[in-house]
PDB file of N, CA and C in Angstrom:
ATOM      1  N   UNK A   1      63.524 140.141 134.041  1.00  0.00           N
ATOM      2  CA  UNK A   1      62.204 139.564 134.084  1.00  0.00           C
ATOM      3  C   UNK A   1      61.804 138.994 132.714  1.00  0.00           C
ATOM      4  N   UNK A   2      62.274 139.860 131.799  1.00  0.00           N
ATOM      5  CA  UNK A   2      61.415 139.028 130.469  1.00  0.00           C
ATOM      6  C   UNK A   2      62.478 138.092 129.870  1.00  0.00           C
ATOM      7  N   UNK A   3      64.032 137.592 130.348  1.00  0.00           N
ATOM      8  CA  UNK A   3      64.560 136.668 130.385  1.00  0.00           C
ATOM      9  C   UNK A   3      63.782 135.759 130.781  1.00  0.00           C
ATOM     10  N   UNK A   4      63.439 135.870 131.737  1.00  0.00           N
ATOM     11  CA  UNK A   4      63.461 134.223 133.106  1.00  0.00           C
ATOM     12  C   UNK A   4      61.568 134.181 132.528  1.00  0.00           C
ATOM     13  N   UNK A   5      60.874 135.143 132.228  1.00  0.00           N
ATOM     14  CA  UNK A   5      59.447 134.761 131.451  1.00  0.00           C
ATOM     15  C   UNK A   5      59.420 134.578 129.941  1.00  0.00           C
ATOM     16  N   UNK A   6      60.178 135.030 128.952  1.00  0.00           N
ATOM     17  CA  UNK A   6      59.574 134.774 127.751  1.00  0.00           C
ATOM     18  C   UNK A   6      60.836 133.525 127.360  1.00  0.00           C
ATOM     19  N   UNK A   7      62.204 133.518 127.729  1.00  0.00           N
ATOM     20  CA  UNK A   7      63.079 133.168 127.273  1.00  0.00           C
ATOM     21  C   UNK A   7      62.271 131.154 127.679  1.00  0.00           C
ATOM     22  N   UNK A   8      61.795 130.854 128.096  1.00  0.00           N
ATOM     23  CA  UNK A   8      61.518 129.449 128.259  1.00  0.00           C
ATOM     24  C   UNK A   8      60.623 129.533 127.870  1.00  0.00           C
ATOM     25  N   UNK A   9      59.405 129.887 127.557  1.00  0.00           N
ATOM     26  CA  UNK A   9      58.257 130.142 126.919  1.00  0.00           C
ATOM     27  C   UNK A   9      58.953 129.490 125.044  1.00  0.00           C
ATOM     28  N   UNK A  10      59.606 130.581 124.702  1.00  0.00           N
ATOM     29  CA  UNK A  10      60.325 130.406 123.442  1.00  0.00           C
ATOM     30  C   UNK A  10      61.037 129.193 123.320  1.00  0.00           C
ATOM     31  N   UNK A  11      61.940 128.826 124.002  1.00  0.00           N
ATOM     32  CA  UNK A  11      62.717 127.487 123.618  1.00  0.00           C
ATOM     33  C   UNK A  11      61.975 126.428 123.738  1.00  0.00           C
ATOM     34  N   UNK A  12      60.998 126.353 124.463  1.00  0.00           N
ATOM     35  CA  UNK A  12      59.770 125.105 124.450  1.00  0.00           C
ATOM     36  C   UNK A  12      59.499 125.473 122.964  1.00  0.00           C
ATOM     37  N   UNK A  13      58.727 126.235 122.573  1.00  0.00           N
ATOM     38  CA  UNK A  13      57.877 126.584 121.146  1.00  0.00           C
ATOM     39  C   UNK A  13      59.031 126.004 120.145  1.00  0.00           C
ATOM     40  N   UNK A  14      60.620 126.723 120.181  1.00  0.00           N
ATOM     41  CA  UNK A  14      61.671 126.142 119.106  1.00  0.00           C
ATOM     42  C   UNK A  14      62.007 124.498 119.074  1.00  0.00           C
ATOM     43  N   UNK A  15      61.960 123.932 120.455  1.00  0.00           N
ATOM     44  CA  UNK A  15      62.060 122.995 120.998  1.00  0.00           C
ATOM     45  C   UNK A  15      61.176 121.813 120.415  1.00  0.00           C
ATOM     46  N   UNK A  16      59.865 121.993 120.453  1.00  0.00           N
ATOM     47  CA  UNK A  16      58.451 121.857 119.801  1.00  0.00           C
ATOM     48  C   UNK A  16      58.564 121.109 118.602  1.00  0.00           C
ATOM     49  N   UNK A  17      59.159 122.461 118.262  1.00  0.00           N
ATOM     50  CA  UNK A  17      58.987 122.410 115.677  1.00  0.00           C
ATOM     51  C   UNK A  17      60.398 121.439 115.338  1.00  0.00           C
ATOM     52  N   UNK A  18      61.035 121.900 116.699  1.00  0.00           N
ATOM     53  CA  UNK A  18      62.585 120.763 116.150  1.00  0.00           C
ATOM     54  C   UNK A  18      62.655 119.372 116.550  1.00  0.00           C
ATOM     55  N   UNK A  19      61.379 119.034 117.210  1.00  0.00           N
ATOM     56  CA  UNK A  19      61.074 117.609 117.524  1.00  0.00           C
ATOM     57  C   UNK A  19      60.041 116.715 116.496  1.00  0.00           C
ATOM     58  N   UNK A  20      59.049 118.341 115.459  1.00  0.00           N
ATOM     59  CA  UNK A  20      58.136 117.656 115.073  1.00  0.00           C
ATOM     60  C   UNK A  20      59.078 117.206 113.404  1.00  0.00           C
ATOM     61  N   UNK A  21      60.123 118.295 113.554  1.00  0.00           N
ATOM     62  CA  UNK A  21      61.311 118.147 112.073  1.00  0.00           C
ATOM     63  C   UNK A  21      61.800 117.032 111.995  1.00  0.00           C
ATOM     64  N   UNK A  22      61.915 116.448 112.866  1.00  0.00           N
ATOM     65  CA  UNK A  22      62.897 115.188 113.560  1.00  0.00           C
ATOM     66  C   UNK A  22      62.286 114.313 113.373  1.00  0.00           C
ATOM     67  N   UNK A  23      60.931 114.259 113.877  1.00  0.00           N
ATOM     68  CA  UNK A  23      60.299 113.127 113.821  1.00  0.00           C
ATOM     69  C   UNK A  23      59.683 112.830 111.710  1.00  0.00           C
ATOM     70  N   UNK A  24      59.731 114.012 111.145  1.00  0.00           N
ATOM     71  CA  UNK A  24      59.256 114.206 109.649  1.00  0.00           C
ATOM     72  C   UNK A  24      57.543 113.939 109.854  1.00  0.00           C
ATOM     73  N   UNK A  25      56.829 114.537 111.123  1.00  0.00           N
ATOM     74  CA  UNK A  25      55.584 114.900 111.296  1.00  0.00           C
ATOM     75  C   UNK A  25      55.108 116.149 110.012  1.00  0.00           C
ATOM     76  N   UNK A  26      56.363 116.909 109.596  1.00  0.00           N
ATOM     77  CA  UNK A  26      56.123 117.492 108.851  1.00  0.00           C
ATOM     78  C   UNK A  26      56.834 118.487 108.049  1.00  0.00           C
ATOM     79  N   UNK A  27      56.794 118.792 106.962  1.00  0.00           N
ATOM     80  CA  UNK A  27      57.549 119.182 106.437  1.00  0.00           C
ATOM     81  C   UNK A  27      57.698 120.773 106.823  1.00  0.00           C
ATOM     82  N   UNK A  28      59.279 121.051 106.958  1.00  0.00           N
ATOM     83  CA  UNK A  28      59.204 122.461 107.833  1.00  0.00           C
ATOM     84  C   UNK A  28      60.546 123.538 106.740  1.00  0.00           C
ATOM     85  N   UNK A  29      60.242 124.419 106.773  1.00  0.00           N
ATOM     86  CA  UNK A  29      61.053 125.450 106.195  1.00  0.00           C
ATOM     87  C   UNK A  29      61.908 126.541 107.102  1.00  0.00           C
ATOM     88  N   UNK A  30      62.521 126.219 107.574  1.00  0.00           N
ATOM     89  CA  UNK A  30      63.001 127.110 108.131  1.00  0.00           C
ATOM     90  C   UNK A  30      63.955 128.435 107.937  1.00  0.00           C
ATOM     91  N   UNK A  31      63.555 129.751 108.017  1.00  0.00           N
ATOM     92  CA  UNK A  31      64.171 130.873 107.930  1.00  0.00           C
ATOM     93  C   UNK A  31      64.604 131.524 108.799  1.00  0.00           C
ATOM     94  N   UNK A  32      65.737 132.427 108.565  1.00  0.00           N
ATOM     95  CA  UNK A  32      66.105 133.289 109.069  1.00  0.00           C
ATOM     96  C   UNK A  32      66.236 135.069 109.375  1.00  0.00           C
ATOM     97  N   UNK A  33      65.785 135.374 109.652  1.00  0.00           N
ATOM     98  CA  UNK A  33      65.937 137.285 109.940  1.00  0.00           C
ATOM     99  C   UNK A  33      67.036 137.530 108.837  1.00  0.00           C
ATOM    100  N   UNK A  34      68.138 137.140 108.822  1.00  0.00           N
ATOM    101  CA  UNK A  34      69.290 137.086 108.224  1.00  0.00           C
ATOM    102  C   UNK A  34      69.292 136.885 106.495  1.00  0.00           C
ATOM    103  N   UNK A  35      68.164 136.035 105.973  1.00  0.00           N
ATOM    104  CA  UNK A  35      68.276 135.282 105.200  1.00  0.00           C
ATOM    105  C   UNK A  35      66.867 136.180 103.988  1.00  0.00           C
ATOM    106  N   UNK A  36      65.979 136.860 105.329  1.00  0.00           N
ATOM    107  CA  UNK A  36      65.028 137.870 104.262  1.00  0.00           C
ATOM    108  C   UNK A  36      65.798 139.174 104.299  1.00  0.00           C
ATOM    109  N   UNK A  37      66.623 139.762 105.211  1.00  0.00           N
ATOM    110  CA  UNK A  37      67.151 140.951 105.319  1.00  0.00           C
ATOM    111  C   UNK A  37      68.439 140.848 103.273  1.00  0.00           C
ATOM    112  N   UNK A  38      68.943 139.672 103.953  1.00  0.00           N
ATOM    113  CA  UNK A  38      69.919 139.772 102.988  1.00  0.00           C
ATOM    114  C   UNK A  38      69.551 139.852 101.159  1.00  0.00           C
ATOM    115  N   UNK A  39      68.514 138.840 101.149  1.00  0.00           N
ATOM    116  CA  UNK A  39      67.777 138.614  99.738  1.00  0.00           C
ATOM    117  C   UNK A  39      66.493 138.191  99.873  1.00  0.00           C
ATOM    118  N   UNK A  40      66.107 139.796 100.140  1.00  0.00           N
ATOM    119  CA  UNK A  40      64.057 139.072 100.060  1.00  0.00           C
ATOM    120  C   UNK A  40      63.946 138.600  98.711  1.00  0.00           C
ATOM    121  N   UNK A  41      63.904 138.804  97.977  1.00  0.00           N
ATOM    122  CA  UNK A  41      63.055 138.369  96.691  1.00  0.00           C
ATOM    123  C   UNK A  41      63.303 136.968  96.580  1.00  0.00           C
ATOM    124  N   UNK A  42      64.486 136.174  96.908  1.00  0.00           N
ATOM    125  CA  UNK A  42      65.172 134.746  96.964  1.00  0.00           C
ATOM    126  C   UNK A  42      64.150 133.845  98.157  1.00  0.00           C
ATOM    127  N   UNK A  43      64.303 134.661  99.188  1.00  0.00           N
ATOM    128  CA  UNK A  43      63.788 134.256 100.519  1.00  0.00           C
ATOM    129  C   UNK A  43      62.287 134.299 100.453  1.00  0.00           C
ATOM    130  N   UNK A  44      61.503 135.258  99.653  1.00  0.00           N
ATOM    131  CA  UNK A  44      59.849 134.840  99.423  1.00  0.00           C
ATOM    132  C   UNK A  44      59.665 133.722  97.827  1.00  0.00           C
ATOM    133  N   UNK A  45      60.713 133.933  97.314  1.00  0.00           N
ATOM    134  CA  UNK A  45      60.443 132.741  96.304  1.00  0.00           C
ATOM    135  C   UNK A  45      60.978 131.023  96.899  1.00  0.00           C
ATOM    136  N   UNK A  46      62.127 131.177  97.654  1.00  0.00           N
ATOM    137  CA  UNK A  46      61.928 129.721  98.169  1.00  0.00           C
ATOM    138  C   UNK A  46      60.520 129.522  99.103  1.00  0.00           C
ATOM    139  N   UNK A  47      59.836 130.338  99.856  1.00  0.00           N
ATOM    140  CA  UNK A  47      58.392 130.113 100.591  1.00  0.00           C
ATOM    141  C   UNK A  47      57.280 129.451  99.716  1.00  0.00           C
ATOM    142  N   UNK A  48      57.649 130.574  98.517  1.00  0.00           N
ATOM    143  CA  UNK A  48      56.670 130.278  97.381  1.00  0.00           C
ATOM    144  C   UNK A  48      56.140 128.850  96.877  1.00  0.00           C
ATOM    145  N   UNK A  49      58.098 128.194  96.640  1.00  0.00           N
ATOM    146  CA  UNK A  49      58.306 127.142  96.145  1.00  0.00           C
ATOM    147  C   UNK A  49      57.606 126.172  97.382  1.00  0.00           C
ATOM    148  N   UNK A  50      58.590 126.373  98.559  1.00  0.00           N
ATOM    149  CA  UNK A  50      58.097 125.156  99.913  1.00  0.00           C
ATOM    150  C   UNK A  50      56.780 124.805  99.429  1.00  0.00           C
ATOM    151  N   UNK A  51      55.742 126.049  99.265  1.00  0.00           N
ATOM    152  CA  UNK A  51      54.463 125.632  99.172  1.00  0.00           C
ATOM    153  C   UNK A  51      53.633 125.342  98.155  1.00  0.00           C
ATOM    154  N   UNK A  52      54.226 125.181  97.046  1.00  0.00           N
ATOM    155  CA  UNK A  52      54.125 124.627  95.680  1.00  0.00           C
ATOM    156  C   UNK A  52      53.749 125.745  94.610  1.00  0.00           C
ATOM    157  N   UNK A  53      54.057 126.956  95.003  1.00  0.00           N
ATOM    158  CA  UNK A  53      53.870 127.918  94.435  1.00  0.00           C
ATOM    159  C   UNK A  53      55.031 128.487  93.756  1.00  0.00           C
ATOM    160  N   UNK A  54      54.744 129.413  92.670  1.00  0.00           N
ATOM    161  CA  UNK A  54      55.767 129.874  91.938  1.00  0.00           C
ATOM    162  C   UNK A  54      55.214 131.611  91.636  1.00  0.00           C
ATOM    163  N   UNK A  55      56.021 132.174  91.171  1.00  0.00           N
ATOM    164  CA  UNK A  55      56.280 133.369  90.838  1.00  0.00           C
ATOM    165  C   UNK A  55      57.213 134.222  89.823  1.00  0.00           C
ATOM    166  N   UNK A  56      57.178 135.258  89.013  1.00  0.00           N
ATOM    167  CA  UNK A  56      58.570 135.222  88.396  1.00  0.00           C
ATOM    168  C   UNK A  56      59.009 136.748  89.523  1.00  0.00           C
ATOM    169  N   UNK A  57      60.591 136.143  89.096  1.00  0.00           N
ATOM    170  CA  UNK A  57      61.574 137.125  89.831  1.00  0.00           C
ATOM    171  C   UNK A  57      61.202 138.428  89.822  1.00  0.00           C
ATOM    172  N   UNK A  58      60.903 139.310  88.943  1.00  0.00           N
ATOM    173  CA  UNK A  58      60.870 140.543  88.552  1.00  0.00           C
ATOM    174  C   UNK A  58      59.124 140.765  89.184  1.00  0.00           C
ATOM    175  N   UNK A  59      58.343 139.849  89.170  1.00  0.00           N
ATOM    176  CA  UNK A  59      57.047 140.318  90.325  1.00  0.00           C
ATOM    177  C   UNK A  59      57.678 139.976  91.412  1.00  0.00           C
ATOM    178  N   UNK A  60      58.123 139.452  92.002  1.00  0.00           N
ATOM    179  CA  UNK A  60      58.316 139.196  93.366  1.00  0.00           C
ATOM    180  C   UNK A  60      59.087 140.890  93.550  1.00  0.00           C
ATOM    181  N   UNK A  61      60.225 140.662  93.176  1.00  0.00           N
ATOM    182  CA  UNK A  61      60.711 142.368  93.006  1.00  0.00           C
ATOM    183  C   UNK A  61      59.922 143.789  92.902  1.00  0.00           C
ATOM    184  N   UNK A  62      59.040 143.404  92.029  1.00  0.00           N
ATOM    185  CA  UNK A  62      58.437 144.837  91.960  1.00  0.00           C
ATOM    186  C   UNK A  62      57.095 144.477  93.309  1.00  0.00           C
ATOM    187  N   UNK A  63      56.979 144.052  93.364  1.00  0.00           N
ATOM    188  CA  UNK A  63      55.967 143.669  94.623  1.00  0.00           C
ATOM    189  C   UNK A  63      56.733 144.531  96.295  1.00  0.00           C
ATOM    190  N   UNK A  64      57.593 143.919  96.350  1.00  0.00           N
ATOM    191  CA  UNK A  64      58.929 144.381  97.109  1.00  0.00           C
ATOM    192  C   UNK A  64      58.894 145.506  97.451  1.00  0.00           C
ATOM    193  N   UNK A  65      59.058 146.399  96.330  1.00  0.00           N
ATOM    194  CA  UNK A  65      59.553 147.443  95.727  1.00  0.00           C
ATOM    195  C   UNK A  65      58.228 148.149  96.290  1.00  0.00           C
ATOM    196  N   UNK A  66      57.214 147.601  95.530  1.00  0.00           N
ATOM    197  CA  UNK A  66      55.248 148.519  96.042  1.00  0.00           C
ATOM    198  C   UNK A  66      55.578 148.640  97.630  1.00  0.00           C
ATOM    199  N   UNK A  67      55.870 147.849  98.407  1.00  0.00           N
ATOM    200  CA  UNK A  67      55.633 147.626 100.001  1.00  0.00           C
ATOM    201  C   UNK A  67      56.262 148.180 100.806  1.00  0.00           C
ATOM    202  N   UNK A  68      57.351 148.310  99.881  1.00  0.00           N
ATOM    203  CA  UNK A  68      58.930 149.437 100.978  1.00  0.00           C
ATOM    204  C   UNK A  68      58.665 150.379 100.847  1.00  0.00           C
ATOM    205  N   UNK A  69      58.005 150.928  99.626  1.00  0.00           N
ATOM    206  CA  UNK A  69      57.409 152.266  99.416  1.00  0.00           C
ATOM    207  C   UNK A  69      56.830 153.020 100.324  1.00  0.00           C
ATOM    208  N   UNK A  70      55.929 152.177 100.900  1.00  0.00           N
ATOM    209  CA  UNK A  70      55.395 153.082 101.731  1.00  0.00           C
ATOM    210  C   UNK A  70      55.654 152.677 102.923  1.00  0.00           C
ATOM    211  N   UNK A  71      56.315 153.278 103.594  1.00  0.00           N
ATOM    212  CA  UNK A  71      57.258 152.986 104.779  1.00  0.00           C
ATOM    213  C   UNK A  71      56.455 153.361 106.174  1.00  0.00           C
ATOM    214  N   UNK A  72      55.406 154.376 106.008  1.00  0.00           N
ATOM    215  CA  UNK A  72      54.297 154.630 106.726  1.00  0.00           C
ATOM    216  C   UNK A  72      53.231 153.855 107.071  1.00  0.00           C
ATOM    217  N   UNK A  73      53.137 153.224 105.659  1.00  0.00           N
ATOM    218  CA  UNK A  73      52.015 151.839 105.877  1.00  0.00           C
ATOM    219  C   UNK A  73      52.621 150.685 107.250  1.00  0.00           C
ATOM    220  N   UNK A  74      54.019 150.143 106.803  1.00  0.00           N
ATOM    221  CA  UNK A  74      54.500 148.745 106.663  1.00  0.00           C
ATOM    222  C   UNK A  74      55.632 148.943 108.028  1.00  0.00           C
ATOM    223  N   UNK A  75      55.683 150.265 107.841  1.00  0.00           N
ATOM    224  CA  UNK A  75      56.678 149.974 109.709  1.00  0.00           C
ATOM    225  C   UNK A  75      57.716 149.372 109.660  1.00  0.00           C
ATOM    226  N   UNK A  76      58.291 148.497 108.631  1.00  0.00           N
ATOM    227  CA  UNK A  76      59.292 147.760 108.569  1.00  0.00           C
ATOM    228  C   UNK A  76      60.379 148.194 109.409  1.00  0.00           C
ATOM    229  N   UNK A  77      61.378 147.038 110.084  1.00  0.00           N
ATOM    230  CA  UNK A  77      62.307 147.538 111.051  1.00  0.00           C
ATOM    231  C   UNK A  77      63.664 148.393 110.044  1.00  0.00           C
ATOM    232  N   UNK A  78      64.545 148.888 110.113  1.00  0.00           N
ATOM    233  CA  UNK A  78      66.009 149.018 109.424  1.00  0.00           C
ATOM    234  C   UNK A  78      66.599 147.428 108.606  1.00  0.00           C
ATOM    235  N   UNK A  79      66.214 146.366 109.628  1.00  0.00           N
ATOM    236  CA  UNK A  79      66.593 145.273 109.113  1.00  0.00           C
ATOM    237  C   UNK A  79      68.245 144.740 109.495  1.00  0.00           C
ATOM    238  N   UNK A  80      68.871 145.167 110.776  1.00  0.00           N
ATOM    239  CA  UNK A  80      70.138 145.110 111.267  1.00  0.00           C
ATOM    240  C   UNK A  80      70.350 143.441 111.798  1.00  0.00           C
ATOM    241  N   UNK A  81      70.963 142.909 111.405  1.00  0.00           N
ATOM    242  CA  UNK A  81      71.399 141.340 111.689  1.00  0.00           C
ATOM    243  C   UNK A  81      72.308 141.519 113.073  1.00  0.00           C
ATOM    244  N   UNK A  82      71.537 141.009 114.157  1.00  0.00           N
ATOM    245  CA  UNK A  82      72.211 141.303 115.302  1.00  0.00           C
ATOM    246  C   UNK A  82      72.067 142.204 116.496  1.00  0.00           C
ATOM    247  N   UNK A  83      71.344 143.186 116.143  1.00  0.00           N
ATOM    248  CA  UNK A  83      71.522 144.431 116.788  1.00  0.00           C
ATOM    249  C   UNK A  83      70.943 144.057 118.551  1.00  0.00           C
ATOM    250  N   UNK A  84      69.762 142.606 118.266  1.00  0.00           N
ATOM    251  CA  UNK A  84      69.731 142.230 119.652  1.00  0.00           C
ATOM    252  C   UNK A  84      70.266 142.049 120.594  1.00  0.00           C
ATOM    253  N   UNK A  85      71.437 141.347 120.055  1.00  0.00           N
ATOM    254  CA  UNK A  85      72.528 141.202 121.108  1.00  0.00           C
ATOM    255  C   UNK A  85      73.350 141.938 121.670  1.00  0.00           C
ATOM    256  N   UNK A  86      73.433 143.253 120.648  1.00  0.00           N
ATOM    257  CA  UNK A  86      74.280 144.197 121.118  1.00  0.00           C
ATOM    258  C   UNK A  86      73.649 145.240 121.951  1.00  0.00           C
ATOM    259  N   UNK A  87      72.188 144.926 122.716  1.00  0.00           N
ATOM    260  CA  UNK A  87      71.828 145.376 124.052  1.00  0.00           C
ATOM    261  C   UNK A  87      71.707 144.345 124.769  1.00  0.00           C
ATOM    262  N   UNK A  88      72.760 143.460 124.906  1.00  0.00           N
ATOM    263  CA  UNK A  88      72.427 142.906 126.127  1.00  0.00           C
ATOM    264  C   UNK A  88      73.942 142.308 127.006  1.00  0.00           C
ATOM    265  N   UNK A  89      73.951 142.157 127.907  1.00  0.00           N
ATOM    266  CA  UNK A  89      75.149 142.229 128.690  1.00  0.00           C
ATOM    267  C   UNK A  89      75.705 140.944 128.799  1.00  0.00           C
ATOM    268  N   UNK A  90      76.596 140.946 129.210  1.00  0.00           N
ATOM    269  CA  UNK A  90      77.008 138.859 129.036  1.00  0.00           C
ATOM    270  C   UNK A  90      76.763 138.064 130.006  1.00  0.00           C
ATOM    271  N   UNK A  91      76.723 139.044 131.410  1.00  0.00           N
ATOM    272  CA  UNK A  91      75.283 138.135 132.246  1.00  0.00           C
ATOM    273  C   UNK A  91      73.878 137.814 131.728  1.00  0.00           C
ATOM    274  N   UNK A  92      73.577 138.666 130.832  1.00  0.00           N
ATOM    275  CA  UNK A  92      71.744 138.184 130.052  1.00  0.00           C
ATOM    276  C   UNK A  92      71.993 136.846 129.097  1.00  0.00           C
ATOM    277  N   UNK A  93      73.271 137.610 128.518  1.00  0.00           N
ATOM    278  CA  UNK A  93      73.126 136.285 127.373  1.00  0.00           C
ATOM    279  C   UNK A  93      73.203 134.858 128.247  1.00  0.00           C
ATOM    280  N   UNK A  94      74.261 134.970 129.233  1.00  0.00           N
ATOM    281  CA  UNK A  94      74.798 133.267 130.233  1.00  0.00           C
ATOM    282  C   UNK A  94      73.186 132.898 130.202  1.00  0.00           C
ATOM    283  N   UNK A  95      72.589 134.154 130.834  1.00  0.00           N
ATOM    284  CA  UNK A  95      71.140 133.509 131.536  1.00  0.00           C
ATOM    285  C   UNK A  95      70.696 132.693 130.503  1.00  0.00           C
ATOM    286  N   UNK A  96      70.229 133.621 129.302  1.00  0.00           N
ATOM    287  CA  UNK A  96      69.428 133.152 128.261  1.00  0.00           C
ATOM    288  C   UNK A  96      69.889 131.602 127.493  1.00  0.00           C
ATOM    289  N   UNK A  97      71.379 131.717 127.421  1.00  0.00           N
ATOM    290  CA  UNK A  97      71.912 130.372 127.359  1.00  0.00           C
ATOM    291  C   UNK A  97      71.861 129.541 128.160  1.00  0.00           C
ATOM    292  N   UNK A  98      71.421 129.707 129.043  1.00  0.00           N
ATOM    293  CA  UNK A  98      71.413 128.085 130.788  1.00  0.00           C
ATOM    294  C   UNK A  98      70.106 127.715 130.438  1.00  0.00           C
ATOM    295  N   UNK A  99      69.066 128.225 129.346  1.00  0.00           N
ATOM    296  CA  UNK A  99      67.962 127.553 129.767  1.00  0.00           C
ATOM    297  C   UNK A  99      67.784 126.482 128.539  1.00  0.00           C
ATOM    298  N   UNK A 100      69.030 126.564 127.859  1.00  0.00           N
ATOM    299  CA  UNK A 100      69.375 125.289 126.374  1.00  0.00           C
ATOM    300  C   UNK A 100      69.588 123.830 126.905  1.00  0.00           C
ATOM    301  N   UNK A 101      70.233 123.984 127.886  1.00  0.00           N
ATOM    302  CA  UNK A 101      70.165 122.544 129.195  1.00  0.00           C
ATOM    303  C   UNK A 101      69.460 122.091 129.173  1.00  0.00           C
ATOM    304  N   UNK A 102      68.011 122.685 129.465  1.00  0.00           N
ATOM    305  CA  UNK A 102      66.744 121.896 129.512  1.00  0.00           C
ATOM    306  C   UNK A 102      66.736 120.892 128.286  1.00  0.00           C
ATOM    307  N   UNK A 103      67.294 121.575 126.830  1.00  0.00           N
ATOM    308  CA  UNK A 103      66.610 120.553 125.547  1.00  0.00           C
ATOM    309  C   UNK A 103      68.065 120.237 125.276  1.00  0.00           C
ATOM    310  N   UNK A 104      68.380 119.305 125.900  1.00  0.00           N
ATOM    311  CA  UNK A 104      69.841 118.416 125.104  1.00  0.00           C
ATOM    312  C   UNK A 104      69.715 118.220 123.735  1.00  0.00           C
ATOM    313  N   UNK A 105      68.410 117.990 122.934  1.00  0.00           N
ATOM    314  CA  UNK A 105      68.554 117.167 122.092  1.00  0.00           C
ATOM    315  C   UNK A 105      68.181 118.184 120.975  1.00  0.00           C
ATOM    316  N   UNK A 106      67.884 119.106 121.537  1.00  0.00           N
ATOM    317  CA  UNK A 106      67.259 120.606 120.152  1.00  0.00           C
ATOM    318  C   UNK A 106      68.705 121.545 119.849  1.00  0.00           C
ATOM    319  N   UNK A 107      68.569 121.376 118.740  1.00  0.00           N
ATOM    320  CA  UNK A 107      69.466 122.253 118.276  1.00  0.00           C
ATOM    321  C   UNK A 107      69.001 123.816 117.857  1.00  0.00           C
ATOM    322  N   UNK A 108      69.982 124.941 118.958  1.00  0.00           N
ATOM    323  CA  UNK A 108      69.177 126.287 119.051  1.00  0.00           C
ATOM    324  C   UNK A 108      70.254 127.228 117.837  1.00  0.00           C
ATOM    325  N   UNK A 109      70.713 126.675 117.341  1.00  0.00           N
ATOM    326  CA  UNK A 109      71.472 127.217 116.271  1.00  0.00           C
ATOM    327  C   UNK A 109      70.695 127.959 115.427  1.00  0.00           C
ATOM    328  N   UNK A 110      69.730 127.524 114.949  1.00  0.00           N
ATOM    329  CA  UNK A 110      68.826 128.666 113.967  1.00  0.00           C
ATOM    330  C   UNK A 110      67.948 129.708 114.838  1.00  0.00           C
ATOM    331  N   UNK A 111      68.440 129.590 115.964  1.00  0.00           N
ATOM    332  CA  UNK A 111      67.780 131.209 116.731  1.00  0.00           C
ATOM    333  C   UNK A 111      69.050 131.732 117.304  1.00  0.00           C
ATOM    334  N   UNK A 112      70.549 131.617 117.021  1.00  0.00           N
ATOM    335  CA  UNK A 112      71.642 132.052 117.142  1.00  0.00           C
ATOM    336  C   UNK A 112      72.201 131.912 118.167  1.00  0.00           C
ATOM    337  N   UNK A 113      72.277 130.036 118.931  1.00  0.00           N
ATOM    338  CA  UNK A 113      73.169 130.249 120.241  1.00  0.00           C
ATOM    339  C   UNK A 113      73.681 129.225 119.780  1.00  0.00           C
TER     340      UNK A 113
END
């Protein structure tokens, strides 16, 4: 059920931002799960930059550092690259992949198919 309801819901929305990229309606940054897991401090200073902002390394770090701290506050996940897929069966994934048909022209590569 939440295949066949959220899974087209979502590729319209990805579908959307990769038409408005295309067209250069606007300037877009795109990240990955992958890409803050691996090097936050890199991954909130390029945001920084996108938006004409700057920071030095060692605040961005100790900032970091304040927020992980408290692990009670912030809920943060483990941070596992993948672990979605590895509950789901290879009939879910076919499904979830048949509904990329719809957008010939979007590329779903930065949400991992």
């Amino acid at each position: 059920m939440l295949i066949d309801n959220l899974v087209p819901w979502y590729f319209q929305f990805v579908a959307s931002w990769d038409l408005v990229e295309k067209r250069g309606a606007l300037d877009i940054l795109t990240l990955s799960y992958e890409d803050m897991i691996t090097n936050k401090p890199q991954t909130i200073k390029d945001v920084l930059g996108f938006y004409g902002f700057g920071a030095p390394s060692r605040g961005v770090e100790q900032r970091i550092d304040e927020i992980e701290s408290q692990k009670r506050r912030t809920r943060f996940n483990k941070g596992i690259a993948g672990r979605g897929k590895l509950g789901l069966t290879e009939a879910q994934k076919n499904r979830i992949n048949s509904y990329a048909k719809y957008y010939p022209t979007t590329d779903f590569s930065r949400i991992g198919l």
